[in-house]
PDB file of N, CA and C in Angstrom:
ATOM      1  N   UNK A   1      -2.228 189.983  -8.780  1.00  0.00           N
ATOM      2  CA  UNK A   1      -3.315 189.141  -8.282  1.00  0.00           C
ATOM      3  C   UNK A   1      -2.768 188.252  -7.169  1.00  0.00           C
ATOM      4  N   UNK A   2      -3.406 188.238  -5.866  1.00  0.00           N
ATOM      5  CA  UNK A   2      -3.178 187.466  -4.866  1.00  0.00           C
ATOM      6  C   UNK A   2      -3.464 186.213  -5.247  1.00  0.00           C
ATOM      7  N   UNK A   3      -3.117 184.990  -4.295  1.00  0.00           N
ATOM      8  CA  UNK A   3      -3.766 183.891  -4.402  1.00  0.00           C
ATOM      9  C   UNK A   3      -5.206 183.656  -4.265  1.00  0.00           C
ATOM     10  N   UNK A   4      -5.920 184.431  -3.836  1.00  0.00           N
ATOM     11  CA  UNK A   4      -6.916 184.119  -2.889  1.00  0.00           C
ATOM     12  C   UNK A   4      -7.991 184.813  -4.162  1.00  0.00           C
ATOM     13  N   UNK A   5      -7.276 185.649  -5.350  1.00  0.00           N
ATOM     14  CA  UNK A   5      -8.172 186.213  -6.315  1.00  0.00           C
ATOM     15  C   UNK A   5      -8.761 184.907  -6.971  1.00  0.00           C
ATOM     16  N   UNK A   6     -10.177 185.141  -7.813  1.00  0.00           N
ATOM     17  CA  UNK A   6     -10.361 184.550  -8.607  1.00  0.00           C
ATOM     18  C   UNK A   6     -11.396 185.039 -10.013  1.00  0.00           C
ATOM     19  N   UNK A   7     -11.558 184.318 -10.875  1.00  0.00           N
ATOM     20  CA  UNK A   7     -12.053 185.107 -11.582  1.00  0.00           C
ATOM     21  C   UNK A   7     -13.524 184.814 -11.840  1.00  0.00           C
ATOM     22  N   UNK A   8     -14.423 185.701 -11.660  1.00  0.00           N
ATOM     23  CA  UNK A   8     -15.965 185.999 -11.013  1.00  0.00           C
ATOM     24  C   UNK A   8     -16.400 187.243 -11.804  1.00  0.00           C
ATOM     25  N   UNK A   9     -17.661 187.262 -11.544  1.00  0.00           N
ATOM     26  CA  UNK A   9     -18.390 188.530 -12.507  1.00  0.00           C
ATOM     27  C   UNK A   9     -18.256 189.374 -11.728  1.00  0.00           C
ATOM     28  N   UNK A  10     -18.761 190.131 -12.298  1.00  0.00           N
ATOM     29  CA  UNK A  10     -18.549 191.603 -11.350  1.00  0.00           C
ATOM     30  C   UNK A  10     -19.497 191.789 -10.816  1.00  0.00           C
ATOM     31  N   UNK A  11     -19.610 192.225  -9.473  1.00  0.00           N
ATOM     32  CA  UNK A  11     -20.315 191.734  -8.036  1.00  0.00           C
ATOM     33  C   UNK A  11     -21.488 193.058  -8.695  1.00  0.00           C
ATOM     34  N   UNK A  12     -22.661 192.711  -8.254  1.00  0.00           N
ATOM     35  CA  UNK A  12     -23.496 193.584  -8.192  1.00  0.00           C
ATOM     36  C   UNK A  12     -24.603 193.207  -7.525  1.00  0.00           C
ATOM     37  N   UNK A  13     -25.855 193.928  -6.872  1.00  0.00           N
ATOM     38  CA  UNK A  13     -26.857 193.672  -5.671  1.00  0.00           C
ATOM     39  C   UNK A  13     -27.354 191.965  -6.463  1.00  0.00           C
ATOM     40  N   UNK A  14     -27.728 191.957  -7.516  1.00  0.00           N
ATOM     41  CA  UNK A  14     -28.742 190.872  -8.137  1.00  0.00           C
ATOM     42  C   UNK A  14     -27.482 189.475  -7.454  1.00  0.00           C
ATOM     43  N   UNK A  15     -26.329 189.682  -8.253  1.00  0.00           N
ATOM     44  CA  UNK A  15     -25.516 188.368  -8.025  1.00  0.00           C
ATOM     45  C   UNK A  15     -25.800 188.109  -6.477  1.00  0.00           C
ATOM     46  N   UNK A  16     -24.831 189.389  -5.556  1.00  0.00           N
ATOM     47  CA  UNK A  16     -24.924 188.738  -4.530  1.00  0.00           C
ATOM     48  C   UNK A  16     -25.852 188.180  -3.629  1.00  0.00           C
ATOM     49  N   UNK A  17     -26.821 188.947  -3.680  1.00  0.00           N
ATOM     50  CA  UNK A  17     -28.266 188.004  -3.581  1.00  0.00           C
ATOM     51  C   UNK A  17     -28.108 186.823  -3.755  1.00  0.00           C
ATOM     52  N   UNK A  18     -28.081 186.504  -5.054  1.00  0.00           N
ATOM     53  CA  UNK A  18     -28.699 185.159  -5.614  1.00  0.00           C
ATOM     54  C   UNK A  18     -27.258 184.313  -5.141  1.00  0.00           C
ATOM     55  N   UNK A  19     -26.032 184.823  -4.827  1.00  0.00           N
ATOM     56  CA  UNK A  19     -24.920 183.893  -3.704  1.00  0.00           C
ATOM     57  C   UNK A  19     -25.141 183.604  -2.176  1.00  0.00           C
ATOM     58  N   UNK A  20     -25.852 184.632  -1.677  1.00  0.00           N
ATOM     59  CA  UNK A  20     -26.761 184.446  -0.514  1.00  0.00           C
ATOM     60  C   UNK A  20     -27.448 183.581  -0.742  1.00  0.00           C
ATOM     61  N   UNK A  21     -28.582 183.314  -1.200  1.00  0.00           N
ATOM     62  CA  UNK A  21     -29.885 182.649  -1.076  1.00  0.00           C
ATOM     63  C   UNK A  21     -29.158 181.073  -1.306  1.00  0.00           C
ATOM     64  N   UNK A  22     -28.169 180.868  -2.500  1.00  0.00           N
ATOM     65  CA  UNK A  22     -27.606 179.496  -2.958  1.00  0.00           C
ATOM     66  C   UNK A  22     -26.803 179.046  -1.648  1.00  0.00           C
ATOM     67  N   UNK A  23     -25.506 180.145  -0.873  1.00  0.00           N
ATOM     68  CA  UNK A  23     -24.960 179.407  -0.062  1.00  0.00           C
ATOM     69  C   UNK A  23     -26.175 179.235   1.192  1.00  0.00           C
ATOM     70  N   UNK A  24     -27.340 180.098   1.415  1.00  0.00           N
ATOM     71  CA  UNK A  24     -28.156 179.354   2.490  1.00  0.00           C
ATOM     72  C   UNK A  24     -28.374 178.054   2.510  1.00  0.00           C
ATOM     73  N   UNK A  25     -29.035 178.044   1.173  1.00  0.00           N
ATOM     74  CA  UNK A  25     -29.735 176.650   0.880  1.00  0.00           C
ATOM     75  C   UNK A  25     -29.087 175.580   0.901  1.00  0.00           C
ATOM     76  N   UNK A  26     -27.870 175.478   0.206  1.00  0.00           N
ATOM     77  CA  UNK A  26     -27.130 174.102   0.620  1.00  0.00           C
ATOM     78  C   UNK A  26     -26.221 174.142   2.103  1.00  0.00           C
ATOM     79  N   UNK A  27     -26.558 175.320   2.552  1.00  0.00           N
ATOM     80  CA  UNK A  27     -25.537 175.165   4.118  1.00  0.00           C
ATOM     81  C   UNK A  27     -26.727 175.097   4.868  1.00  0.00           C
ATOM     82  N   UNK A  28     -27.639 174.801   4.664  1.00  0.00           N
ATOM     83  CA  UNK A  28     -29.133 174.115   5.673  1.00  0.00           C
ATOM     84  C   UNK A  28     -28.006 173.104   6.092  1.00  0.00           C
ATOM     85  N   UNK A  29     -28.551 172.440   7.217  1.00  0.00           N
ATOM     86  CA  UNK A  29     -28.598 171.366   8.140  1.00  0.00           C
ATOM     87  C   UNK A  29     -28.761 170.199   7.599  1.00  0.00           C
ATOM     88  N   UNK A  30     -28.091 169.523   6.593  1.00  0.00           N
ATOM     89  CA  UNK A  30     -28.131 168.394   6.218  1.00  0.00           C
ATOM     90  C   UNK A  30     -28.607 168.172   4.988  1.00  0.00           C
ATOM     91  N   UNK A  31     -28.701 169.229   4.178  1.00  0.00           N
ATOM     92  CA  UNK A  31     -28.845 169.327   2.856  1.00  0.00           C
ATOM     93  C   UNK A  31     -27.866 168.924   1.914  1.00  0.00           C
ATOM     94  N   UNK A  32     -26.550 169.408   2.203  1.00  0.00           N
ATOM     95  CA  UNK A  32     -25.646 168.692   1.812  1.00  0.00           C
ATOM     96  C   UNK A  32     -25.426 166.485   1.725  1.00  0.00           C
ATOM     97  N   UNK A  33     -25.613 166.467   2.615  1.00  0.00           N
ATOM     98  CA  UNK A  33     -25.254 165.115   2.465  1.00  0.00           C
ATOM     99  C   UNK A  33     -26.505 164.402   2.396  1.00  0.00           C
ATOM    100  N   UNK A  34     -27.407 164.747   1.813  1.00  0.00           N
ATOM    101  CA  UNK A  34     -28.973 164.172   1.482  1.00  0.00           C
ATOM    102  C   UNK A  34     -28.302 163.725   0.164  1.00  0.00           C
ATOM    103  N   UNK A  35     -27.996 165.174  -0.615  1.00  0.00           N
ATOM    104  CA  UNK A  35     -27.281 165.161  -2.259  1.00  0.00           C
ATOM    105  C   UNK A  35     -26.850 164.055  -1.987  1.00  0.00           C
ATOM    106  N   UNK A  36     -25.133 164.284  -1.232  1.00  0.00           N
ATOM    107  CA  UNK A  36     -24.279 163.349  -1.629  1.00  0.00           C
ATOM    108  C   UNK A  36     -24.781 161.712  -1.595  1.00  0.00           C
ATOM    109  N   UNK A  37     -25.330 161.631  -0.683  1.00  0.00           N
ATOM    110  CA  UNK A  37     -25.814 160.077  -0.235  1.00  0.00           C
ATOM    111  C   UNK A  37     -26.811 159.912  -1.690  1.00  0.00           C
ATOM    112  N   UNK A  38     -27.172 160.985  -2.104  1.00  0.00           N
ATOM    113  CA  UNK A  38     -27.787 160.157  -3.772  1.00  0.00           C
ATOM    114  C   UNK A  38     -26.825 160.482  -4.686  1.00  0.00           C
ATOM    115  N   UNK A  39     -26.068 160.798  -4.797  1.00  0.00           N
ATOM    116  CA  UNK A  39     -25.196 160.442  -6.008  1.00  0.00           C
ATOM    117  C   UNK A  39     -24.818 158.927  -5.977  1.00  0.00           C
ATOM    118  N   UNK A  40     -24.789 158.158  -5.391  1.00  0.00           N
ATOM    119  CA  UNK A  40     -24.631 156.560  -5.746  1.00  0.00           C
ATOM    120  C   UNK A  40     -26.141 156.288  -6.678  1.00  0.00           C
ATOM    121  N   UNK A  41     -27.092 157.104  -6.303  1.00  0.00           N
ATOM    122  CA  UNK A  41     -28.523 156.389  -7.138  1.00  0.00           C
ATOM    123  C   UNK A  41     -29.591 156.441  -6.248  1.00  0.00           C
ATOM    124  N   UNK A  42     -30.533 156.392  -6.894  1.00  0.00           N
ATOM    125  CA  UNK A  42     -31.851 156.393  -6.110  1.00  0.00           C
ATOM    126  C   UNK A  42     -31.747 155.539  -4.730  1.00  0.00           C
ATOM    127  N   UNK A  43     -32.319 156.440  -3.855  1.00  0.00           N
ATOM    128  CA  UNK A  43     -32.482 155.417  -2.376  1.00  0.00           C
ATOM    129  C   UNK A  43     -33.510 155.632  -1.965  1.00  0.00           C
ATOM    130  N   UNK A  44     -34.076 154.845  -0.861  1.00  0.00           N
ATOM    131  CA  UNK A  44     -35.656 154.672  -0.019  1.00  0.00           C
ATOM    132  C   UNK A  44     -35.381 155.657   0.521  1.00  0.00           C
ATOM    133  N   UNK A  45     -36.381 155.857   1.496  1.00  0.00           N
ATOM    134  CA  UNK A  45     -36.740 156.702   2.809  1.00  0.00           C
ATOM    135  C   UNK A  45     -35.887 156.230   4.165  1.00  0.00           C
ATOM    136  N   UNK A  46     -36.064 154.993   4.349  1.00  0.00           N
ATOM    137  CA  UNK A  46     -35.478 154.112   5.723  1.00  0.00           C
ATOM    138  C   UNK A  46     -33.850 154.161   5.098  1.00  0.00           C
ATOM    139  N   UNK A  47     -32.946 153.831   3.717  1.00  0.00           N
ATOM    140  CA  UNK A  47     -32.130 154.049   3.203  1.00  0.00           C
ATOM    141  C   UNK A  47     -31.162 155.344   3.896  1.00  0.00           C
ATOM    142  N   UNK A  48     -32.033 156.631   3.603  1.00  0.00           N
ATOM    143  CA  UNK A  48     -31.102 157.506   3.648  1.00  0.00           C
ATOM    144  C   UNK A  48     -31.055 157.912   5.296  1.00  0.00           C
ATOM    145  N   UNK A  49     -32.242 157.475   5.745  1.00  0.00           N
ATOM    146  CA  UNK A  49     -32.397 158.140   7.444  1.00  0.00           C
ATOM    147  C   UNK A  49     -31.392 157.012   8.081  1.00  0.00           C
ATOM    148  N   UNK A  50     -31.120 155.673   7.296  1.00  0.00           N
ATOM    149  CA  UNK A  50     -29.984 155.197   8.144  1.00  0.00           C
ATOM    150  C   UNK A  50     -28.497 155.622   7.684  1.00  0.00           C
ATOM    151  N   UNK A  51     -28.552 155.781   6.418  1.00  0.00           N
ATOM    152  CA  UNK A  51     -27.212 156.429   6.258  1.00  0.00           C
ATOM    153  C   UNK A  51     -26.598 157.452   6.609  1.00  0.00           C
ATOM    154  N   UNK A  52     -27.510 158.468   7.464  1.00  0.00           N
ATOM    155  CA  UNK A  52     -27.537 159.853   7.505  1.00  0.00           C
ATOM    156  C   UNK A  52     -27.343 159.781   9.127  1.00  0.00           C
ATOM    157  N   UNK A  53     -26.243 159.424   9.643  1.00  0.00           N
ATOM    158  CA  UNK A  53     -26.065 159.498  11.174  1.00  0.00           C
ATOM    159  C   UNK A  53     -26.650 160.805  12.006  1.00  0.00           C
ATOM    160  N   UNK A  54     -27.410 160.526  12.925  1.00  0.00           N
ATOM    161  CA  UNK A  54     -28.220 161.900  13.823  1.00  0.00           C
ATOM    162  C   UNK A  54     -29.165 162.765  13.089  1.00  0.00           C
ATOM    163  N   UNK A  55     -29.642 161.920  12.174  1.00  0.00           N
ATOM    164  CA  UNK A  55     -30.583 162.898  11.255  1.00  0.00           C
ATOM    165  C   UNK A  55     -32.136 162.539  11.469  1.00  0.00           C
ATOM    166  N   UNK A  56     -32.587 163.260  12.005  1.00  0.00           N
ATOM    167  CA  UNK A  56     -34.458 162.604  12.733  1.00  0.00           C
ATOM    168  C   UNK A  56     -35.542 162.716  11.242  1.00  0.00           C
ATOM    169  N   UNK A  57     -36.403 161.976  11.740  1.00  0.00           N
ATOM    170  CA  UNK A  57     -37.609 161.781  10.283  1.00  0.00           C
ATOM    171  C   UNK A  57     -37.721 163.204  10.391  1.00  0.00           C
ATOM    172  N   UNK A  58     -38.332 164.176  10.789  1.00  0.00           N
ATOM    173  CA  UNK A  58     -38.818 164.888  10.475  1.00  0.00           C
ATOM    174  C   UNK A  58     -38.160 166.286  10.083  1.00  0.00           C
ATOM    175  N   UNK A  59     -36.558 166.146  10.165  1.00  0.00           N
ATOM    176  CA  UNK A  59     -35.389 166.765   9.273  1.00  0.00           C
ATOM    177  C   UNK A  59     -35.394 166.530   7.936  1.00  0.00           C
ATOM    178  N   UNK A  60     -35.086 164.833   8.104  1.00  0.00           N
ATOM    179  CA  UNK A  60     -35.154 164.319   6.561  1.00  0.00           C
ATOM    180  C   UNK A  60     -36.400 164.643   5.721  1.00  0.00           C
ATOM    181  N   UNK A  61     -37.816 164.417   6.153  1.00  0.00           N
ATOM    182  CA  UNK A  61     -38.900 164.254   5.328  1.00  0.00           C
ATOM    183  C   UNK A  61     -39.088 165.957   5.085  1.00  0.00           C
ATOM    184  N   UNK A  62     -38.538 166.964   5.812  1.00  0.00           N
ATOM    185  CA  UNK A  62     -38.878 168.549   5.534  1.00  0.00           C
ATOM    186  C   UNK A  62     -37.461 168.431   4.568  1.00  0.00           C
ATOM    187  N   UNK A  63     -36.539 168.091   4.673  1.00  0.00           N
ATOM    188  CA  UNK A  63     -35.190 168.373   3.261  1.00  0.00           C
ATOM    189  C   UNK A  63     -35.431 167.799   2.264  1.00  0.00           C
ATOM    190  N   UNK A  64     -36.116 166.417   2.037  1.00  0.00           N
ATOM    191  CA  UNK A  64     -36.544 165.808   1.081  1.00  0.00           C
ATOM    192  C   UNK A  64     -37.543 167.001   0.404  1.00  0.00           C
ATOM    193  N   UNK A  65     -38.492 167.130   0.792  1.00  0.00           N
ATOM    194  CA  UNK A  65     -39.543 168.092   0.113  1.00  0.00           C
ATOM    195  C   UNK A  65     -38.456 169.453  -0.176  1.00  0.00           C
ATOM    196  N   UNK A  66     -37.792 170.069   0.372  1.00  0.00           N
ATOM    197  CA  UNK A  66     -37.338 171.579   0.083  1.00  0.00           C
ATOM    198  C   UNK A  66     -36.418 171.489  -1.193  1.00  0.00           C
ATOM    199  N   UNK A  67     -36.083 169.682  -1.490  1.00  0.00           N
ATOM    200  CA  UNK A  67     -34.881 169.499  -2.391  1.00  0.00           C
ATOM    201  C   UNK A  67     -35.719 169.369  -3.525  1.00  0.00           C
ATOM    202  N   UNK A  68     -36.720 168.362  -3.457  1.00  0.00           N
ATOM    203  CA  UNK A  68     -38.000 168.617  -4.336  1.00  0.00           C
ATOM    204  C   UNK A  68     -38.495 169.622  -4.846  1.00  0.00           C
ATOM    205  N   UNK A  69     -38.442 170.249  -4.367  1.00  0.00           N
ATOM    206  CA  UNK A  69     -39.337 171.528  -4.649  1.00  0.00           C
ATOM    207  C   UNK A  69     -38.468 172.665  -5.437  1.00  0.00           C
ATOM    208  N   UNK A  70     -37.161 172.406  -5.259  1.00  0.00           N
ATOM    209  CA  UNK A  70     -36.092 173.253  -6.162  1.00  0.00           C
ATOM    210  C   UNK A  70     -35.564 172.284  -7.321  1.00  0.00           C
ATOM    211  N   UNK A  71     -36.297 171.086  -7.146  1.00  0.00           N
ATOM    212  CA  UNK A  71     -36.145 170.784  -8.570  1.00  0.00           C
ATOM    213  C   UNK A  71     -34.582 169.631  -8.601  1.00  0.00           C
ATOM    214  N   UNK A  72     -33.920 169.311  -7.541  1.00  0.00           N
ATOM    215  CA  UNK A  72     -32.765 168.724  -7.572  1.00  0.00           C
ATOM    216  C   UNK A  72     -32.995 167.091  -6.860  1.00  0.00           C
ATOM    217  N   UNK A  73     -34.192 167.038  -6.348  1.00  0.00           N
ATOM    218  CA  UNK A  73     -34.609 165.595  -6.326  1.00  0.00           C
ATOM    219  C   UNK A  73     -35.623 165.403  -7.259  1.00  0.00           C
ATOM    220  N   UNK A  74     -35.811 164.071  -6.845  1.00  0.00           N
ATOM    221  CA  UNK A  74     -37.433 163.551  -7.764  1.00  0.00           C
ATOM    222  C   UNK A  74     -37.912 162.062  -7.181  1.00  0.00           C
ATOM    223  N   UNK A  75     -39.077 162.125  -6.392  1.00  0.00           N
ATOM    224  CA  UNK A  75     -39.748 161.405  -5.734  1.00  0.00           C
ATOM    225  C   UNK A  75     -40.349 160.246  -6.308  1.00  0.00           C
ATOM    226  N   UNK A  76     -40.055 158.973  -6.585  1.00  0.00           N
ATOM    227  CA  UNK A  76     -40.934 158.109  -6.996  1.00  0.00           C
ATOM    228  C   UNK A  76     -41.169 157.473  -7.025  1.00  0.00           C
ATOM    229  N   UNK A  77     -42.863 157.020  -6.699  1.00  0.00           N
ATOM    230  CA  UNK A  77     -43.969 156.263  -6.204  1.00  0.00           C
ATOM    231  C   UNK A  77     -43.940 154.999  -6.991  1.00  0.00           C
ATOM    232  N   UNK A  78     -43.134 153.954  -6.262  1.00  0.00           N
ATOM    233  CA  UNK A  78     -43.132 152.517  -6.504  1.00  0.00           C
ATOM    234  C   UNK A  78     -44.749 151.587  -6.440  1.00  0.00           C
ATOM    235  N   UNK A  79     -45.644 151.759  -7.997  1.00  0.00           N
ATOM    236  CA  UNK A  79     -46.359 150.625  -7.495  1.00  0.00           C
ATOM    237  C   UNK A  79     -46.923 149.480  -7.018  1.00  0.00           C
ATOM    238  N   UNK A  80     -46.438 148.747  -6.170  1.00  0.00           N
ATOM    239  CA  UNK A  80     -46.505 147.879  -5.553  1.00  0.00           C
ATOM    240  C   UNK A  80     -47.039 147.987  -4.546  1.00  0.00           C
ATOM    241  N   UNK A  81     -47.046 146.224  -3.919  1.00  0.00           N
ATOM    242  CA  UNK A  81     -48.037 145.867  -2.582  1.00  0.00           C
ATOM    243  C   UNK A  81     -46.752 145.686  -1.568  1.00  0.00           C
ATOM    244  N   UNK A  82     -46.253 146.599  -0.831  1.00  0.00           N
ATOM    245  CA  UNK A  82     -46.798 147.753  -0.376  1.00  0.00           C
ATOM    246  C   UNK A  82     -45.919 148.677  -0.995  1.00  0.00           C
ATOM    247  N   UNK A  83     -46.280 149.580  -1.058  1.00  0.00           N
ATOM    248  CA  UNK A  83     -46.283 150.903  -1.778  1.00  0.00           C
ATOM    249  C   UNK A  83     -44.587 151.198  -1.351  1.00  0.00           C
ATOM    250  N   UNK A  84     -43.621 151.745  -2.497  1.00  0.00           N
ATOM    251  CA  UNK A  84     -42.831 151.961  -2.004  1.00  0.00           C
ATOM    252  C   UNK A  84     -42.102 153.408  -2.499  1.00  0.00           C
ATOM    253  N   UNK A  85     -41.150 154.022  -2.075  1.00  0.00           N
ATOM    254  CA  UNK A  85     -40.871 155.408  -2.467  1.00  0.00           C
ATOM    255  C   UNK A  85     -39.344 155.284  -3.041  1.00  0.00           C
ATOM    256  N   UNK A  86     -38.793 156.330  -4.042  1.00  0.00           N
ATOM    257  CA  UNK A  86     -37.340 156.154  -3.562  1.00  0.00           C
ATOM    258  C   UNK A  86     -37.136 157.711  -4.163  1.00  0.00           C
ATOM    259  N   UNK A  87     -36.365 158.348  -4.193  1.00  0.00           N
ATOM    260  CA  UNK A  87     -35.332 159.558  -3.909  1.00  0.00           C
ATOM    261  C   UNK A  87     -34.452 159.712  -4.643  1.00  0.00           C
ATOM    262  N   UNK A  88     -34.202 160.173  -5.562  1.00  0.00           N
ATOM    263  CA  UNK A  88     -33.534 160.274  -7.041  1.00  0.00           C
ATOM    264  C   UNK A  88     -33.297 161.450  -7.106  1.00  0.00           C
ATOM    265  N   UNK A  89     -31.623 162.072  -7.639  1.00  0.00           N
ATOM    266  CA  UNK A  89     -31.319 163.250  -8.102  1.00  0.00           C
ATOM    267  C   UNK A  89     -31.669 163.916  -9.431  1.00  0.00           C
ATOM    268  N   UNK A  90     -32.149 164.852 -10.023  1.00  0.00           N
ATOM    269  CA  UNK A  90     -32.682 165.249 -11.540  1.00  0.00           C
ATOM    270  C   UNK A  90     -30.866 165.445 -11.660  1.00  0.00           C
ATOM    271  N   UNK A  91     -31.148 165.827 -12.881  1.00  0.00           N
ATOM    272  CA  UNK A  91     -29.815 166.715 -13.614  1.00  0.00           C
ATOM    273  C   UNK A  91     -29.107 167.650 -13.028  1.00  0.00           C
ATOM    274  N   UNK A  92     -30.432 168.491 -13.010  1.00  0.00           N
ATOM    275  CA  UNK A  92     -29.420 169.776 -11.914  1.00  0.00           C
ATOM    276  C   UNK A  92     -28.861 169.113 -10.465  1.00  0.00           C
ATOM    277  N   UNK A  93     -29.959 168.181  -9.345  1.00  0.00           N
ATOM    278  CA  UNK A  93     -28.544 167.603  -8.270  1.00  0.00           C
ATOM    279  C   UNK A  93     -28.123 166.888  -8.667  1.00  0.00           C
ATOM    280  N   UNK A  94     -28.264 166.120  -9.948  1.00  0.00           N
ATOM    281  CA  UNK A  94     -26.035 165.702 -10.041  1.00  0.00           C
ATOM    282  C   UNK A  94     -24.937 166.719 -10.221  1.00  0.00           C
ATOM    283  N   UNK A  95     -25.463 167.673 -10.733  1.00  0.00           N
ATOM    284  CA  UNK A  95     -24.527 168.831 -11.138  1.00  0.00           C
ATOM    285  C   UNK A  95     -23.600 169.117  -9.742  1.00  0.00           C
ATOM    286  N   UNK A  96     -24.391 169.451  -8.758  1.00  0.00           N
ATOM    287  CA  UNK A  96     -23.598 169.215  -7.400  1.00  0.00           C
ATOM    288  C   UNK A  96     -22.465 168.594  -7.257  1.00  0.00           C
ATOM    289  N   UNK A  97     -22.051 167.493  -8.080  1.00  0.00           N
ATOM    290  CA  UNK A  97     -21.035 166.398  -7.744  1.00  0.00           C
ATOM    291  C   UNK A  97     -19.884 167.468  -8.321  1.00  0.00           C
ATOM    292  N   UNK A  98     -19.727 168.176  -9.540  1.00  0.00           N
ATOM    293  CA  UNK A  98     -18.854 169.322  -9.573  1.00  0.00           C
ATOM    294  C   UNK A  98     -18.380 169.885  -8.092  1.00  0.00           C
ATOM    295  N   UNK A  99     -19.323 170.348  -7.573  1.00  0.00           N
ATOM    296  CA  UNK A  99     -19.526 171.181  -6.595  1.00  0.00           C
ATOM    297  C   UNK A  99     -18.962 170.516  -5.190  1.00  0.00           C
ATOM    298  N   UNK A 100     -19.433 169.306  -4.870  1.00  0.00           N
ATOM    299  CA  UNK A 100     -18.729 168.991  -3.811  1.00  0.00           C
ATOM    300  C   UNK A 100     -17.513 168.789  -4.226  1.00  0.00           C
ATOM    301  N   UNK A 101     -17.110 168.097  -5.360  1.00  0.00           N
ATOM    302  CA  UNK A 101     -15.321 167.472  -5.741  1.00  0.00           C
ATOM    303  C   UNK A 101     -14.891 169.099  -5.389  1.00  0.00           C
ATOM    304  N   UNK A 102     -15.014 170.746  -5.810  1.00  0.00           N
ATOM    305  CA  UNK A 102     -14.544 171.652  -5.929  1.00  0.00           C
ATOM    306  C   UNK A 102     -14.011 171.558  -3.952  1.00  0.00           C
ATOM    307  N   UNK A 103     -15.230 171.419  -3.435  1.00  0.00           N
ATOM    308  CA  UNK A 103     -14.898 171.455  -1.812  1.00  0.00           C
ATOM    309  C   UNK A 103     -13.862 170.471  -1.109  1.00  0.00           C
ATOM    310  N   UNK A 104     -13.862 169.410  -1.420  1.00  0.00           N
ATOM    311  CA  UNK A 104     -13.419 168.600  -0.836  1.00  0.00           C
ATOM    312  C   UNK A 104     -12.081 168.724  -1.349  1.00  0.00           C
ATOM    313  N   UNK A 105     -11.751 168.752  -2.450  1.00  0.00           N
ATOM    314  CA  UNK A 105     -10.197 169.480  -2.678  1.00  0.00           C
ATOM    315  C   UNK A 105      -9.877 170.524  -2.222  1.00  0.00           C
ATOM    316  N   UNK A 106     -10.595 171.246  -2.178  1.00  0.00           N
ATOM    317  CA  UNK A 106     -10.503 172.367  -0.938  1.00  0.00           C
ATOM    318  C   UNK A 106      -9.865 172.510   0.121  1.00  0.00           C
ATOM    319  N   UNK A 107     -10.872 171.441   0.454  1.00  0.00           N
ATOM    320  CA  UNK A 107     -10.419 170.702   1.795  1.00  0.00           C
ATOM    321  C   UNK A 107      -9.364 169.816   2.141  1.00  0.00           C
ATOM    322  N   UNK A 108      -9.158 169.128   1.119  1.00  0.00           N
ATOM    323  CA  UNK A 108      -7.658 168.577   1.516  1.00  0.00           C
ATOM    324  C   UNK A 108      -6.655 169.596   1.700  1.00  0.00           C
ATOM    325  N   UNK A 109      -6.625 170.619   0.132  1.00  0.00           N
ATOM    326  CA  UNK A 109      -5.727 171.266   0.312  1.00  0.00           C
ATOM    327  C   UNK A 109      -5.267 172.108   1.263  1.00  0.00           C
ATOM    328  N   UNK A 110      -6.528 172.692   2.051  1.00  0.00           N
ATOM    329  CA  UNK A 110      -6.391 173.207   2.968  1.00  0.00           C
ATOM    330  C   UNK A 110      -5.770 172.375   4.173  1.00  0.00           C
ATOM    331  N   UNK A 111      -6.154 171.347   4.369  1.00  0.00           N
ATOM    332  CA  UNK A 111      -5.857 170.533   5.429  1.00  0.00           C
ATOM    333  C   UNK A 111      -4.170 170.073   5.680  1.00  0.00           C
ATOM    334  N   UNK A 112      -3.596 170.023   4.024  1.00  0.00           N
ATOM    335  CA  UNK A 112      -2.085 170.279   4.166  1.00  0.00           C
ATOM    336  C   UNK A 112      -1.907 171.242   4.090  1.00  0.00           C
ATOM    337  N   UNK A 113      -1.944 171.803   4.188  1.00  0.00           N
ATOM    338  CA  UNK A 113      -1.860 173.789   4.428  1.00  0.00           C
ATOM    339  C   UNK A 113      -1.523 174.026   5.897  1.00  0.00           C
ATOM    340  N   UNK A 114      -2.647 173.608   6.204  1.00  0.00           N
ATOM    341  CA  UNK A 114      -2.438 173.630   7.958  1.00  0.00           C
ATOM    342  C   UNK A 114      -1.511 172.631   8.532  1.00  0.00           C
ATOM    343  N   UNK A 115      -1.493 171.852   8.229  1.00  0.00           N
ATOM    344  CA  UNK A 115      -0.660 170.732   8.722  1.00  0.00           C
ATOM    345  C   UNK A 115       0.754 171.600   8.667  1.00  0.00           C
ATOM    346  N   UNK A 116       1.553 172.027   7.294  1.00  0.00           N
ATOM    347  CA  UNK A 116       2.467 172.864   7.270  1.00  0.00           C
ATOM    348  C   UNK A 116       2.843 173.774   8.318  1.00  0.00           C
ATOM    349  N   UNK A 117       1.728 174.563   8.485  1.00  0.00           N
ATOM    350  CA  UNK A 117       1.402 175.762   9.697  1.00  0.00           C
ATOM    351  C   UNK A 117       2.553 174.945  11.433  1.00  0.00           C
ATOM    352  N   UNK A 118       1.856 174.177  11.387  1.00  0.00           N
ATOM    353  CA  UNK A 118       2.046 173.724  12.612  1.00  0.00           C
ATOM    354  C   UNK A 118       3.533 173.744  13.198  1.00  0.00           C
TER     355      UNK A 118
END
């Protein structure tokens, strides 16, 4: 076994599909760091579009809904004068936080990897 093996099911049309469709969806355009910016906790609307450097309303308000709609946010309607919103991860997007820690070690490691190279 190389380094680079790991241990995975055995590839067939259904899986890889359904590894397609998953790495699309979080390698959208800013889908990623919508998540991350809620793993601290629920945030507003004005919240995340300022935390989210170069990210326009109408990026954010179409990722908000697509994250919604798969079930990894959850939208909710503050009653008050005036009405307010905030942006909350369910269960399944915290699960993500696995998922980025897996990358970002990744990424270091890789990053001394290369550094070595040089």
């Amino acid at each position: 076994m190389n380094r680079y093996e790991i241990e995975r099911e055995p590839s067939n049309e259904s899986s890889c599909r359904t590894y397609r469709l998953v790495i699309e969806f979080i390698g959208k355009r800013w889908t990623g760091i919508i998540i991350y910016q809620l793993f601290e906790g629920p945030k507003r609307y004005h919240e995340l579009l300022n935390s989210i450097d170069g990210i326009s309303d109408r990026l954010l308000s179409e990722r908000l809904k697509e994250l919604e709609l798969e079930g990894l946010l959850r939208k909710n309607v503050i009653a008050e004068a005036p009405k307010k919103v905030e942006y909350e991860l369910t269960p399944p997007g915290y699960e993500f936080i696995e998922v980025f820690k897996a990358i970002m070690n990744w990424a270091r490691k890789k990053e001394v990897f290369l550094k070595g190279e040089k």
